[in-house]
C-alpha atoms as a PDB file:
ATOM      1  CA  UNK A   1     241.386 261.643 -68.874  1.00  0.00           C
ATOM      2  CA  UNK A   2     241.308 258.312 -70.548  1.00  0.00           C
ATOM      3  CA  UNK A   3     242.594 256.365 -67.393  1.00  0.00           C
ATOM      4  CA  UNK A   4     240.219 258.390 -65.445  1.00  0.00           C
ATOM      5  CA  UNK A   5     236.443 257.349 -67.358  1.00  0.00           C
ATOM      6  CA  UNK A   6     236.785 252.731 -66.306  1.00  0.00           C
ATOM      7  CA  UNK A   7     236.968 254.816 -62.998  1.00  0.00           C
ATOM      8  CA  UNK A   8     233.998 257.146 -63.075  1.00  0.00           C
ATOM      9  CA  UNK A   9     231.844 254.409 -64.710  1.00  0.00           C
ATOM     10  CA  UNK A  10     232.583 251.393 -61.820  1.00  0.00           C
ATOM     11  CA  UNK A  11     232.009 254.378 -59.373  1.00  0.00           C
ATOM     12  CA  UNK A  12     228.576 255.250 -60.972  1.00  0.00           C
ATOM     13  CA  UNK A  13     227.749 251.904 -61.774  1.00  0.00           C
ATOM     14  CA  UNK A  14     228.529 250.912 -58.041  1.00  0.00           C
ATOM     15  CA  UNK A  15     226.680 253.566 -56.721  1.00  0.00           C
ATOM     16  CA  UNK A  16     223.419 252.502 -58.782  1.00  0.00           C
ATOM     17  CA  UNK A  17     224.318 249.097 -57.613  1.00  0.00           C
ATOM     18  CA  UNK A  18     224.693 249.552 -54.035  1.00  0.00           C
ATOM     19  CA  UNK A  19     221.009 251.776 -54.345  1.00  0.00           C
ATOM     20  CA  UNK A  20     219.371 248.871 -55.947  1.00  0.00           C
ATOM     21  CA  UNK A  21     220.681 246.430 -53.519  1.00  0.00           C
ATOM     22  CA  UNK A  22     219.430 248.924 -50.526  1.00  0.00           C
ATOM     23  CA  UNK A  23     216.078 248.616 -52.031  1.00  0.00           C
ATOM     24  CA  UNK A  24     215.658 245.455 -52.821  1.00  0.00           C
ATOM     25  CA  UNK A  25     216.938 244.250 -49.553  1.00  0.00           C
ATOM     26  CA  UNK A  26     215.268 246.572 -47.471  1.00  0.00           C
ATOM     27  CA  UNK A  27     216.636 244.738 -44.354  1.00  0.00           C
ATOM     28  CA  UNK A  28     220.070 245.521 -45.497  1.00  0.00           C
ATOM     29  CA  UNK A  29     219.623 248.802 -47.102  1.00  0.00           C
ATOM     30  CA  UNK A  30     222.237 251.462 -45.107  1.00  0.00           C
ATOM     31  CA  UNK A  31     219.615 254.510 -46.146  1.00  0.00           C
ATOM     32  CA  UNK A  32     220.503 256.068 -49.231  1.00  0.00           C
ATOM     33  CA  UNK A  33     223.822 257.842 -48.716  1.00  0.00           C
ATOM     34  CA  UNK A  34     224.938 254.454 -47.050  1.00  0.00           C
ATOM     35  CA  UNK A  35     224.249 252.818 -49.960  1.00  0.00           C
ATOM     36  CA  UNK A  36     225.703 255.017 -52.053  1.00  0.00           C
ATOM     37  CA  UNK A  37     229.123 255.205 -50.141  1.00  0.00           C
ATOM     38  CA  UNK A  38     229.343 251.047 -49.904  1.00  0.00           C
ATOM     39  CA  UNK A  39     228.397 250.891 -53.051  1.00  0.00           C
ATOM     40  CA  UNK A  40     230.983 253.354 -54.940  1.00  0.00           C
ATOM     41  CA  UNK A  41     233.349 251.713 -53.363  1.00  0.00           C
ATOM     42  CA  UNK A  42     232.351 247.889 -54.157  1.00  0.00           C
ATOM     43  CA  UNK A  43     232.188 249.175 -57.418  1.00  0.00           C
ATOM     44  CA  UNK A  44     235.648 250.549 -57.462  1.00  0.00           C
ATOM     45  CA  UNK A  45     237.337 247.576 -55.672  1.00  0.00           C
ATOM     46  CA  UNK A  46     235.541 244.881 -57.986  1.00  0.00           C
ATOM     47  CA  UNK A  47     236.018 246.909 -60.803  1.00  0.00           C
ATOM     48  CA  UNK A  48     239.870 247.113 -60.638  1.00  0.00           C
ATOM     49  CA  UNK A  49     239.627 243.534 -59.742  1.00  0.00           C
ATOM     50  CA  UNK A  50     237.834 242.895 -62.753  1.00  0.00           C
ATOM     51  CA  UNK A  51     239.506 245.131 -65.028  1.00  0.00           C
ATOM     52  CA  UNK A  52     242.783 243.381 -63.585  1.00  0.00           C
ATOM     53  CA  UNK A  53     242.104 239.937 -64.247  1.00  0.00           C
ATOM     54  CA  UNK A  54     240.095 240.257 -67.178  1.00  0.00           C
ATOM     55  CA  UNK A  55     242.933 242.797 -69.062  1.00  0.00           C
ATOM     56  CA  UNK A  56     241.773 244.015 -72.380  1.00  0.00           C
ATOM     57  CA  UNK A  57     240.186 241.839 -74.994  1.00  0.00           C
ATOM     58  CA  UNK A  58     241.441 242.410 -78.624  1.00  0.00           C
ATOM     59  CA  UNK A  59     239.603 245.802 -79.101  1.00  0.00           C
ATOM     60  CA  UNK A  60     237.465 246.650 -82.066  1.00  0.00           C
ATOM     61  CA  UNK A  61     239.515 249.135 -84.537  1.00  0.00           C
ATOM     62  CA  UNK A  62     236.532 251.176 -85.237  1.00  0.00           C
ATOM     63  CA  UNK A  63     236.770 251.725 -80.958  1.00  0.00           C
ATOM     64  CA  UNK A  64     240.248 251.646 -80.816  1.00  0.00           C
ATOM     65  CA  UNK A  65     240.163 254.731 -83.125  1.00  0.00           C
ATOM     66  CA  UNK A  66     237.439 256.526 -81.127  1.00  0.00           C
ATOM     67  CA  UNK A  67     239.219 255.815 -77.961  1.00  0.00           C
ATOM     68  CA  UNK A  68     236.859 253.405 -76.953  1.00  0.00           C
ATOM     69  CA  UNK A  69     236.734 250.133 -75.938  1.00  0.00           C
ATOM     70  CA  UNK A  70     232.983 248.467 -75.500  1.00  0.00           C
ATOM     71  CA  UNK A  71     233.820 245.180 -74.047  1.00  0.00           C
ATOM     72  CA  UNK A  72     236.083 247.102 -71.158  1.00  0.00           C
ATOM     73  CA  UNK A  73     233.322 249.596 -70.379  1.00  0.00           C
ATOM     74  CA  UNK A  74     230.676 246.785 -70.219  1.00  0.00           C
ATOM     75  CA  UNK A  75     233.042 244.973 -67.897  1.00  0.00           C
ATOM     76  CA  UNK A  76     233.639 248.106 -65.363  1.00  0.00           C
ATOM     77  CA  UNK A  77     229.974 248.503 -65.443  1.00  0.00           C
ATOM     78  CA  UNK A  78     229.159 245.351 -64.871  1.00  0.00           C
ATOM     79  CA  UNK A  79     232.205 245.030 -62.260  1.00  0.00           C
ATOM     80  CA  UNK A  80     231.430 248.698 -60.658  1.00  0.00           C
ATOM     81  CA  UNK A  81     227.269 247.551 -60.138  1.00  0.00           C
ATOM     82  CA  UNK A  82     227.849 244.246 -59.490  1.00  0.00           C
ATOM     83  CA  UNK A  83     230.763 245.479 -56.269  1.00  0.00           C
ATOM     84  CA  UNK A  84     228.895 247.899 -55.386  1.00  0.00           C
ATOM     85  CA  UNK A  85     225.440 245.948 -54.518  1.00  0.00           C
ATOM     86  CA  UNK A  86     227.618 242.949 -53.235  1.00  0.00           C
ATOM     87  CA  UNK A  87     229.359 245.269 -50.706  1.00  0.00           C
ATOM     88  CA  UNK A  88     226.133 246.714 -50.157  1.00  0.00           C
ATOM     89  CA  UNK A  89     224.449 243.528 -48.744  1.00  0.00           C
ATOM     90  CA  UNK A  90     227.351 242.490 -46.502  1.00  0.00           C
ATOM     91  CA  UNK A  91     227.894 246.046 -45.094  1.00  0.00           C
ATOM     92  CA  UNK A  92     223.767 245.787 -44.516  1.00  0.00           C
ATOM     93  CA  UNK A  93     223.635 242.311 -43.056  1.00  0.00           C
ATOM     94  CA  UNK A  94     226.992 243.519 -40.616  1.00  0.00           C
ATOM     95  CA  UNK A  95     225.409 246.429 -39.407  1.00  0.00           C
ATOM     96  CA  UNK A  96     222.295 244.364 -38.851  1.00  0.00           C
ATOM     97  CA  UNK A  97     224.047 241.648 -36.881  1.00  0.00           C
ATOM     98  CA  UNK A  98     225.778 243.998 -34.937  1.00  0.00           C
ATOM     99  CA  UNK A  99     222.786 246.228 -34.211  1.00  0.00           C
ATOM    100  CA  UNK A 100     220.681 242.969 -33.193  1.00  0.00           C
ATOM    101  CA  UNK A 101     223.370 242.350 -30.265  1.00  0.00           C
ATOM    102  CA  UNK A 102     223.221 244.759 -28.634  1.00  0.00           C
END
């Protein structure tokens, strides 16, 4: 389960990033379930990416005996919301582009 939860949270915290990009660009915004698709996945791919070049800090021993490890889970939730409003915005301003060709 412990590989699982940097996971869950860049999913989440993409799919509360990709929402929040939606509605602050409303231009861009692909409707809510849009949103929340491009952004779970921005969030997972920017995550990883994250998680990947940033590794693992020293980790606290009061975490590292809990299991946890604060500065990774700030990282995949800053990764996860981060990807998943930046793929938001492009996926928006695509599908607007493409929309206003036609």
């Amino acid at each position: 389960m412990e590989t699982l939860l940097p996971l869950i949270i860049q999913v989440v915290a993409g799919l509360i990033g990709g929402n929040a990009a939606g509605s602050a660009l409303k231009e861009r915004s692909l409707g809510t379930t849009g949103n929340s698709i491009a952004g779970g996945i921005g969030g997972i791919v920017l995550g990883q990416i994250l998680q990947a070049v940033m590794g693992g800090g020293a980790p606290d021993a009061g975490a590292a005996m809990a299991g946890l490890d604060i500065g990774k889970i700030v990282t995949d939730i800053v990764g996860g919301g981060a990807g998943g409003a930046i793929l938001t915005a492009i996926v928006g301003m695509l599908k607007n582009q493409v929309s206003g060709a036609r």
